[in-house]
PDB file of N, CA and C in Angstrom:
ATOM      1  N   UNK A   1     -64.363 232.525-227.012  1.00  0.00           N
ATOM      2  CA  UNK A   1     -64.571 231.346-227.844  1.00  0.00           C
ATOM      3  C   UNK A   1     -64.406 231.698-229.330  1.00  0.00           C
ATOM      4  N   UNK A   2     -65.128 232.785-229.677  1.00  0.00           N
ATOM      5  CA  UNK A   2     -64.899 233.173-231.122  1.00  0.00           C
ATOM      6  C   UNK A   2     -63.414 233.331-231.597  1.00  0.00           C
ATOM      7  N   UNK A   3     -62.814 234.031-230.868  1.00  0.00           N
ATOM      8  CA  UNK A   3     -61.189 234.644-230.993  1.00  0.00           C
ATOM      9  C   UNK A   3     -60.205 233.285-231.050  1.00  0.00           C
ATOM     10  N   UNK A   4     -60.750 232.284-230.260  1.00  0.00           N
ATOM     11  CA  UNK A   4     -59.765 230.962-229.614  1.00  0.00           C
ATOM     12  C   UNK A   4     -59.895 230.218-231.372  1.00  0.00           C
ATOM     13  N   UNK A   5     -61.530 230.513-231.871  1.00  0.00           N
ATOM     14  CA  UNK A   5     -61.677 229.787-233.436  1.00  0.00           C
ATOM     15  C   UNK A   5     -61.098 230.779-234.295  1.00  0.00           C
ATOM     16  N   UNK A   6     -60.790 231.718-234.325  1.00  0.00           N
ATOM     17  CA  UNK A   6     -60.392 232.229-235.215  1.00  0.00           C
ATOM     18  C   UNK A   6     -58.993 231.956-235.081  1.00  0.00           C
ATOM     19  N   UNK A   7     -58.388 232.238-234.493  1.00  0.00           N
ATOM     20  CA  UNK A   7     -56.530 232.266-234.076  1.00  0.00           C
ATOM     21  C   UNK A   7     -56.602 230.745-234.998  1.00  0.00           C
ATOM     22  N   UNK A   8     -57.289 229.886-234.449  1.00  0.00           N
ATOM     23  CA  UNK A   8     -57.001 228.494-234.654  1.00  0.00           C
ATOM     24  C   UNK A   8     -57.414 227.710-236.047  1.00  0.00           C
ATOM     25  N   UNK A   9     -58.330 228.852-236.746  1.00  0.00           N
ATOM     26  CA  UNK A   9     -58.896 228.914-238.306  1.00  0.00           C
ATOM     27  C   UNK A   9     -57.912 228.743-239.307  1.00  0.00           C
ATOM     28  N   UNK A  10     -57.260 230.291-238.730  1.00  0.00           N
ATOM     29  CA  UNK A  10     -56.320 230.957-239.596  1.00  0.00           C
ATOM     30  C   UNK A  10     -54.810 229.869-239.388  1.00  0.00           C
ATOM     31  N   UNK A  11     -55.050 229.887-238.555  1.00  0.00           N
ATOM     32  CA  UNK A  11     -53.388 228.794-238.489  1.00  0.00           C
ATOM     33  C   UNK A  11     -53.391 227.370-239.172  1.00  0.00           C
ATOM     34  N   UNK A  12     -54.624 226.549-238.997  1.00  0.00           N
ATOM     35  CA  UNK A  12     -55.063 225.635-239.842  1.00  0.00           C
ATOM     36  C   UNK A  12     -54.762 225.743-241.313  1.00  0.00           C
ATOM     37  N   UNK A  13     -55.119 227.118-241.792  1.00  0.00           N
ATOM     38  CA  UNK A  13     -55.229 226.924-243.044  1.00  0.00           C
ATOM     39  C   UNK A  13     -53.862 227.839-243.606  1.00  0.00           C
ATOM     40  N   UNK A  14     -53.331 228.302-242.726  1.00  0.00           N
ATOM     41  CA  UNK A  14     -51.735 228.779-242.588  1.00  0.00           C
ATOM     42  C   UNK A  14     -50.939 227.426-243.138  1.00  0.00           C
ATOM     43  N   UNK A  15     -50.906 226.524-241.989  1.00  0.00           N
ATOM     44  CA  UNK A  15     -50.433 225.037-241.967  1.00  0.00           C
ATOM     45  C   UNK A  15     -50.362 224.438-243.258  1.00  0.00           C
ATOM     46  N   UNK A  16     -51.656 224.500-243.770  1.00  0.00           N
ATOM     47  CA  UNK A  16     -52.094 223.979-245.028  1.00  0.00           C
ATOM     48  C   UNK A  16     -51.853 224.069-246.207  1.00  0.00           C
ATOM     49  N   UNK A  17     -51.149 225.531-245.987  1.00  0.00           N
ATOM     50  CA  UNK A  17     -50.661 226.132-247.266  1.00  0.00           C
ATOM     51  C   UNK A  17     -51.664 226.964-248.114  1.00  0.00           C
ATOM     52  N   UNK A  18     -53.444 227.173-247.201  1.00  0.00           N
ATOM     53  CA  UNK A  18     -54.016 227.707-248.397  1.00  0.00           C
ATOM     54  C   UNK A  18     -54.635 229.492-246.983  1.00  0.00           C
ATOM     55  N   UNK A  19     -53.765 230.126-246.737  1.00  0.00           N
ATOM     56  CA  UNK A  19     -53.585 230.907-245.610  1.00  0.00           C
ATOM     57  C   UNK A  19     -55.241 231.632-245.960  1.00  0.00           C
ATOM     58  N   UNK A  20     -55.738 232.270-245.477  1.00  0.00           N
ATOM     59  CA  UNK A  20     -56.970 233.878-245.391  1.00  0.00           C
ATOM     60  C   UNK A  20     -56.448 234.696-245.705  1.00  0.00           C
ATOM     61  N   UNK A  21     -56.116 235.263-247.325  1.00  0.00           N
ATOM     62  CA  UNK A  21     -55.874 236.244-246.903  1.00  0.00           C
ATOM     63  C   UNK A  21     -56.726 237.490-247.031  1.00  0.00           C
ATOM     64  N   UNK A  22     -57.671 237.284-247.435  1.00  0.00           N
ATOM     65  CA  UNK A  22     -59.062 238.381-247.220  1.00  0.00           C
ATOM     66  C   UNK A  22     -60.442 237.398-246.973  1.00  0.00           C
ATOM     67  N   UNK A  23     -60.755 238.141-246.405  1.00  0.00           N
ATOM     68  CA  UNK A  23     -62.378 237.076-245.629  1.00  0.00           C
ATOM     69  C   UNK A  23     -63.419 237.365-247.017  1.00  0.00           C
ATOM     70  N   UNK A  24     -64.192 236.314-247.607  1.00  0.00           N
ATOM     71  CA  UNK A  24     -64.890 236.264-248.696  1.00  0.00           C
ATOM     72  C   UNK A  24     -65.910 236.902-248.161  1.00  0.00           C
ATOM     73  N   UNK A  25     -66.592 237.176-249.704  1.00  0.00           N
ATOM     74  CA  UNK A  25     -67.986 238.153-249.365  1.00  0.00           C
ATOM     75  C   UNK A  25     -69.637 237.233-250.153  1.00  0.00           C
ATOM     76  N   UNK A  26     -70.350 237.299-249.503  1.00  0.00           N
ATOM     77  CA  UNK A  26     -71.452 237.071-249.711  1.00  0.00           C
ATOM     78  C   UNK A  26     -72.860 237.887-250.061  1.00  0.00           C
ATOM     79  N   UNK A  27     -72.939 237.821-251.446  1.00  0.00           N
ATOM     80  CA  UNK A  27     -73.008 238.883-251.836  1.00  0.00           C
ATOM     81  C   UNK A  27     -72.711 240.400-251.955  1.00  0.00           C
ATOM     82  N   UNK A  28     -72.800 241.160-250.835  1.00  0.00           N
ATOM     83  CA  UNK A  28     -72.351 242.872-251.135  1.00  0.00           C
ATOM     84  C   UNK A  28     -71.596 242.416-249.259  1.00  0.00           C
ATOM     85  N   UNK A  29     -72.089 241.338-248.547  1.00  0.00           N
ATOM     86  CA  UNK A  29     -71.312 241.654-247.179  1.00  0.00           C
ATOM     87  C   UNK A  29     -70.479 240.745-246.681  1.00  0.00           C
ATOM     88  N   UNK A  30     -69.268 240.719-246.043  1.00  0.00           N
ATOM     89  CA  UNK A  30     -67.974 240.193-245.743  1.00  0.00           C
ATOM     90  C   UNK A  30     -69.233 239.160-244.695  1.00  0.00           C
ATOM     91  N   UNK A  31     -68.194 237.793-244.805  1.00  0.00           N
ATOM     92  CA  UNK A  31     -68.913 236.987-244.239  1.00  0.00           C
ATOM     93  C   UNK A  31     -68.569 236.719-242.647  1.00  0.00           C
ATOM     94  N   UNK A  32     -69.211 236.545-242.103  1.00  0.00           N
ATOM     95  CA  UNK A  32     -68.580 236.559-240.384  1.00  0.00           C
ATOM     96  C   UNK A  32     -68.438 234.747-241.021  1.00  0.00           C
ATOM     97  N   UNK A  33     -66.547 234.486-240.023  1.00  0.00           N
ATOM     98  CA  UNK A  33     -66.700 233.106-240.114  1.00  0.00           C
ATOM     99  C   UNK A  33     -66.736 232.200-238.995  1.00  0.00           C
ATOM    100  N   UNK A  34     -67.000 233.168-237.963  1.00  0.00           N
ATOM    101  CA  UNK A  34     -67.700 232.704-236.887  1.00  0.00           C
ATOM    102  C   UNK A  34     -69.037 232.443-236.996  1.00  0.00           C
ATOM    103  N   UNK A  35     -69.627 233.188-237.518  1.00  0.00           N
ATOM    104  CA  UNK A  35     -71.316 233.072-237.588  1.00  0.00           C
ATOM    105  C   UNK A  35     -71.765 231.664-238.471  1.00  0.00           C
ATOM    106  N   UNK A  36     -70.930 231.516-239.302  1.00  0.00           N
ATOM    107  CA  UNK A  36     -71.200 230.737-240.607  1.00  0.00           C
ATOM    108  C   UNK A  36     -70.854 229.360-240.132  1.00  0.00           C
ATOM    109  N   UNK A  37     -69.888 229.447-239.345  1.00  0.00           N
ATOM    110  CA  UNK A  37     -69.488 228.267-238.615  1.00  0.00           C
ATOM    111  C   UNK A  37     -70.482 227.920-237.254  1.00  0.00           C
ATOM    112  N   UNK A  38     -70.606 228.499-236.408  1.00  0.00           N
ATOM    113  CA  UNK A  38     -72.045 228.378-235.671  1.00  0.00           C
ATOM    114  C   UNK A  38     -73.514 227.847-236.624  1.00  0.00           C
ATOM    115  N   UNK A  39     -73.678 228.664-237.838  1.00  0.00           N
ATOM    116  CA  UNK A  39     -74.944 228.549-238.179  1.00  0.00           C
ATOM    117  C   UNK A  39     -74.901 226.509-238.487  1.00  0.00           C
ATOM    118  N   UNK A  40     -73.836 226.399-239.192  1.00  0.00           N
ATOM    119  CA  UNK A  40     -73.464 224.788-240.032  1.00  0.00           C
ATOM    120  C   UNK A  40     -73.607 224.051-238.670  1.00  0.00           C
ATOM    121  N   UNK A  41     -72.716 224.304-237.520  1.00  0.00           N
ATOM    122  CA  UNK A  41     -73.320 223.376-236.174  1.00  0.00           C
ATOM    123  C   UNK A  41     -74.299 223.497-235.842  1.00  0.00           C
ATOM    124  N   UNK A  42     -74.960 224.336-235.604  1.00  0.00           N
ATOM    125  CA  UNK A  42     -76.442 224.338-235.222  1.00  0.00           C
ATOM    126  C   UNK A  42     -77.102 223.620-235.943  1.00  0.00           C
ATOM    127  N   UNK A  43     -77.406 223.521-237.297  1.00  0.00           N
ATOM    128  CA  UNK A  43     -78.085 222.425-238.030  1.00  0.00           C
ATOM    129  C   UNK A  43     -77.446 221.039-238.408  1.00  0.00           C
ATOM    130  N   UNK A  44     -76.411 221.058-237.338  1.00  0.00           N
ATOM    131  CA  UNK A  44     -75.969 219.587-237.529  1.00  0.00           C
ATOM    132  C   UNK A  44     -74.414 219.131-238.145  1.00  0.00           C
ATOM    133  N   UNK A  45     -73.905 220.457-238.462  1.00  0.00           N
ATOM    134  CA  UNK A  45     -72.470 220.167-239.401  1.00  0.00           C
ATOM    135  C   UNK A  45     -72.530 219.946-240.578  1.00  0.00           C
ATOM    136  N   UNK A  46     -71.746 219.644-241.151  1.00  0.00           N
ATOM    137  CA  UNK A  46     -71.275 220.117-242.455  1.00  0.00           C
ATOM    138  C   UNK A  46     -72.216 218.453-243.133  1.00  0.00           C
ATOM    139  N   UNK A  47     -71.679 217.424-242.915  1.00  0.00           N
ATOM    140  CA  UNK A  47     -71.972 216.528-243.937  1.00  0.00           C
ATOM    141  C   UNK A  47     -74.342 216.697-243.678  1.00  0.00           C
ATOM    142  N   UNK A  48     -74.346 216.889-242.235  1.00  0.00           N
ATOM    143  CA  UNK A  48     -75.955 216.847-242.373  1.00  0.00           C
ATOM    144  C   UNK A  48     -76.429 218.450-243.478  1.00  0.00           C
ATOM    145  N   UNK A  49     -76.020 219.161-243.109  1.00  0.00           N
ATOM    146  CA  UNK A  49     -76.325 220.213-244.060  1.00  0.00           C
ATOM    147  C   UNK A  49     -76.142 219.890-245.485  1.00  0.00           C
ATOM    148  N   UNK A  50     -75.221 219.458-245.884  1.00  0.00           N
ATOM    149  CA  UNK A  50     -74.909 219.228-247.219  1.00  0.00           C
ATOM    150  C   UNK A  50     -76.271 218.053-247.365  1.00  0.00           C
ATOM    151  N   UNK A  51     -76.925 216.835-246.917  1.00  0.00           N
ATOM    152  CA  UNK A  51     -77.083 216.029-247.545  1.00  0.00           C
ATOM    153  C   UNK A  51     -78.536 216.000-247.205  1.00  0.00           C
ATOM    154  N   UNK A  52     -79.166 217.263-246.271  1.00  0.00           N
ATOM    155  CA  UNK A  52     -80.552 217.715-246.665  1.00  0.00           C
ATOM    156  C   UNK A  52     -80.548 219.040-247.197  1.00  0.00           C
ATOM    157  N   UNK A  53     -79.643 219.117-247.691  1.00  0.00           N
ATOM    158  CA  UNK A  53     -79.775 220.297-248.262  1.00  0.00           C
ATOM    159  C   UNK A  53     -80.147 222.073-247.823  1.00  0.00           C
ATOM    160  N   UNK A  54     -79.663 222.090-246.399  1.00  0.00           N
ATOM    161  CA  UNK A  54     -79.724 223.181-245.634  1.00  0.00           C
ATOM    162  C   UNK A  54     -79.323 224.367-245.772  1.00  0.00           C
ATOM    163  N   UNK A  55     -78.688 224.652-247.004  1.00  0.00           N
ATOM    164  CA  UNK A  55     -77.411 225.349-247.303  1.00  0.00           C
ATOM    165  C   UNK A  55     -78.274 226.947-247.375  1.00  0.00           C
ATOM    166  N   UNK A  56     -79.262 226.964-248.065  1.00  0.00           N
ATOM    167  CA  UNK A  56     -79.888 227.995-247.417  1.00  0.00           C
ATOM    168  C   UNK A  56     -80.684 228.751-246.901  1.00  0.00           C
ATOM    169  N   UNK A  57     -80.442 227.664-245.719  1.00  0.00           N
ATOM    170  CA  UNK A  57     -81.138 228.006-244.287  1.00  0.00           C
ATOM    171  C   UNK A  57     -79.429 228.814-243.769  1.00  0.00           C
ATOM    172  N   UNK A  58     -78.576 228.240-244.055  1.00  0.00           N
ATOM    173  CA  UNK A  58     -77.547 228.900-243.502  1.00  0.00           C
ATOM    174  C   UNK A  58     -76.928 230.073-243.892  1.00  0.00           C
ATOM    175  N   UNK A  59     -77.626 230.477-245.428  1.00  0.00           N
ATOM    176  CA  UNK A  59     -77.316 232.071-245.652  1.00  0.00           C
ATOM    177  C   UNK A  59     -78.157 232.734-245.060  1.00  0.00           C
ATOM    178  N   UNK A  60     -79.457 232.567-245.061  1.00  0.00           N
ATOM    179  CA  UNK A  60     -80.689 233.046-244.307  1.00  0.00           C
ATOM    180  C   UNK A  60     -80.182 233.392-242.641  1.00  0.00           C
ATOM    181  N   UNK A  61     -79.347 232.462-242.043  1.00  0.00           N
ATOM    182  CA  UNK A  61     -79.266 232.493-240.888  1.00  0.00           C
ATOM    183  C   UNK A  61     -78.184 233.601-241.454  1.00  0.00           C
ATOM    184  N   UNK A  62     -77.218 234.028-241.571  1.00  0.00           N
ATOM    185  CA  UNK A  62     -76.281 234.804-241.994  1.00  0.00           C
ATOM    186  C   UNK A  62     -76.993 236.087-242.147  1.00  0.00           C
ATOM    187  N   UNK A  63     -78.206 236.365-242.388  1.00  0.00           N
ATOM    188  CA  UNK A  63     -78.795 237.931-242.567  1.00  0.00           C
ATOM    189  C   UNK A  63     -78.994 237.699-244.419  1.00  0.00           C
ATOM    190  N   UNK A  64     -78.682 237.036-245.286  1.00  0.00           N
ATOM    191  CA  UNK A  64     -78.703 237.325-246.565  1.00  0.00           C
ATOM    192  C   UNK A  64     -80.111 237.544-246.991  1.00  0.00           C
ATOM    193  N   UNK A  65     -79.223 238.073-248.564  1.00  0.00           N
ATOM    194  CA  UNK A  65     -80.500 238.337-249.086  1.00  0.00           C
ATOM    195  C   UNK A  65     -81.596 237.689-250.025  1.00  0.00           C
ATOM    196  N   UNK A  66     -83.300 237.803-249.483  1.00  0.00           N
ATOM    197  CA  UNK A  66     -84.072 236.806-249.777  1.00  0.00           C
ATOM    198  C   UNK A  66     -84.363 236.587-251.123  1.00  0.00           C
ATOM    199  N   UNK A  67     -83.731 237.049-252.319  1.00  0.00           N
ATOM    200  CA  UNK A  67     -83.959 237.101-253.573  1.00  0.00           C
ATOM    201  C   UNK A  67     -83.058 236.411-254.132  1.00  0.00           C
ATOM    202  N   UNK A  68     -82.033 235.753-253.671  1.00  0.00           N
ATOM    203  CA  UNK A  68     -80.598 235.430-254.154  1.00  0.00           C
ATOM    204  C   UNK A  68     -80.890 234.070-255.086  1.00  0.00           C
ATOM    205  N   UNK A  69     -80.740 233.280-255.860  1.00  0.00           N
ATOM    206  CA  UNK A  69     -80.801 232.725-256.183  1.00  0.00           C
ATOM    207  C   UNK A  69     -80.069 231.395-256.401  1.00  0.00           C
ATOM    208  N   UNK A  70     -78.503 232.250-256.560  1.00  0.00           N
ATOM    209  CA  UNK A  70     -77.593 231.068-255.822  1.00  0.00           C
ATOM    210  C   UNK A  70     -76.914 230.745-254.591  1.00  0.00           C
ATOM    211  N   UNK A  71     -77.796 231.401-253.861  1.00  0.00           N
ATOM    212  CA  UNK A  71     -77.228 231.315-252.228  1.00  0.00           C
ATOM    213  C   UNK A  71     -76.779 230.494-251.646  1.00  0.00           C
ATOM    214  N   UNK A  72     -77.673 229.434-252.006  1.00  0.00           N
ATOM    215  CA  UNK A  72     -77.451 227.816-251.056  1.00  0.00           C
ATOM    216  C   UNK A  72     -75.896 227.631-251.996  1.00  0.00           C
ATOM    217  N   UNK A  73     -75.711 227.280-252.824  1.00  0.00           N
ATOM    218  CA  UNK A  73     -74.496 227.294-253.515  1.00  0.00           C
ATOM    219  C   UNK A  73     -72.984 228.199-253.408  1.00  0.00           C
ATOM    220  N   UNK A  74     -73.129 229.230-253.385  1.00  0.00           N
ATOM    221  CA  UNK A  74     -72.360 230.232-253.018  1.00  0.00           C
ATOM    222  C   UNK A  74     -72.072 229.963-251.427  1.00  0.00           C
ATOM    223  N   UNK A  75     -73.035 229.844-250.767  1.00  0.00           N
ATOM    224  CA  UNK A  75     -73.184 229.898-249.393  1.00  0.00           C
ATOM    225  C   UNK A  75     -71.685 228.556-248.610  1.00  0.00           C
ATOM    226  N   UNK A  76     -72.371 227.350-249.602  1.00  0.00           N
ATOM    227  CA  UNK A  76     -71.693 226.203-249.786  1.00  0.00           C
ATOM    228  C   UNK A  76     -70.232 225.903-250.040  1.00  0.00           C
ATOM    229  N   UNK A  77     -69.805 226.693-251.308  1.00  0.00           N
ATOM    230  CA  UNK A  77     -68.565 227.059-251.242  1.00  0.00           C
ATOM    231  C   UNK A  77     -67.467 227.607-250.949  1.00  0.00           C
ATOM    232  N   UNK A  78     -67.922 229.304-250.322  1.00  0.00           N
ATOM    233  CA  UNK A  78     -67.540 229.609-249.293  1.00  0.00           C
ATOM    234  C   UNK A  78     -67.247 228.730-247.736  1.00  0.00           C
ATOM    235  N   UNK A  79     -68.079 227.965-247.295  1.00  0.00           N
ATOM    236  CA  UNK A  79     -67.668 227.360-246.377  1.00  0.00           C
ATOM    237  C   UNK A  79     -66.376 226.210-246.492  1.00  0.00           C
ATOM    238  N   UNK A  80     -66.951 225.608-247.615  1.00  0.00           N
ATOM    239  CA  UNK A  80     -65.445 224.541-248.274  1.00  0.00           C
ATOM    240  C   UNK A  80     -64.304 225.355-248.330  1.00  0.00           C
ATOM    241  N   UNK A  81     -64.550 226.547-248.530  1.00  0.00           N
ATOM    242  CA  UNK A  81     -62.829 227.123-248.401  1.00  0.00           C
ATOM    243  C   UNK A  81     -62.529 226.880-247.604  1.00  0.00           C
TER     244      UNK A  81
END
């Protein structure tokens, strides 16, 4: 399942014209975009996260770190890529 989203990530945004070509980092660690994508469904997807403001519950779910300050934000934009 992970591999079937990834093949199908990367080609999306191949298509699109805006390709991967290095996986972003969150703070000091490369972001799984499987995980990040699981964590956003689990609390409901993208527009419910965004509009209670979940964003970081979903770095938290990611392993980050608890001092961060702009996490929920960072966290946020990374996913919009």
């Amino acid at each position: 399942e992970e591999e079937a989203f990834l093949v199908s990530l990367y080609k999306f945004m191949k298509d699109r014209r805006t390709p991967i070509e290095r996986i972003p980092h969150l703070g000091f660690k490369q972001i799984n975009l499987w995980k990040i994508y699981k964590a956003v469904e689990k609390l409901g997807a993208y527009e419910l996260v965004t509009g209670r403001r979940l964003w970081k519950n979903v770095y938290d779910e990611l392993g980050g770190s608890p001092g961060s300050t702009s996490a929920a934000t960072c966290t946020r934009r990374h996913y919009e890529r």
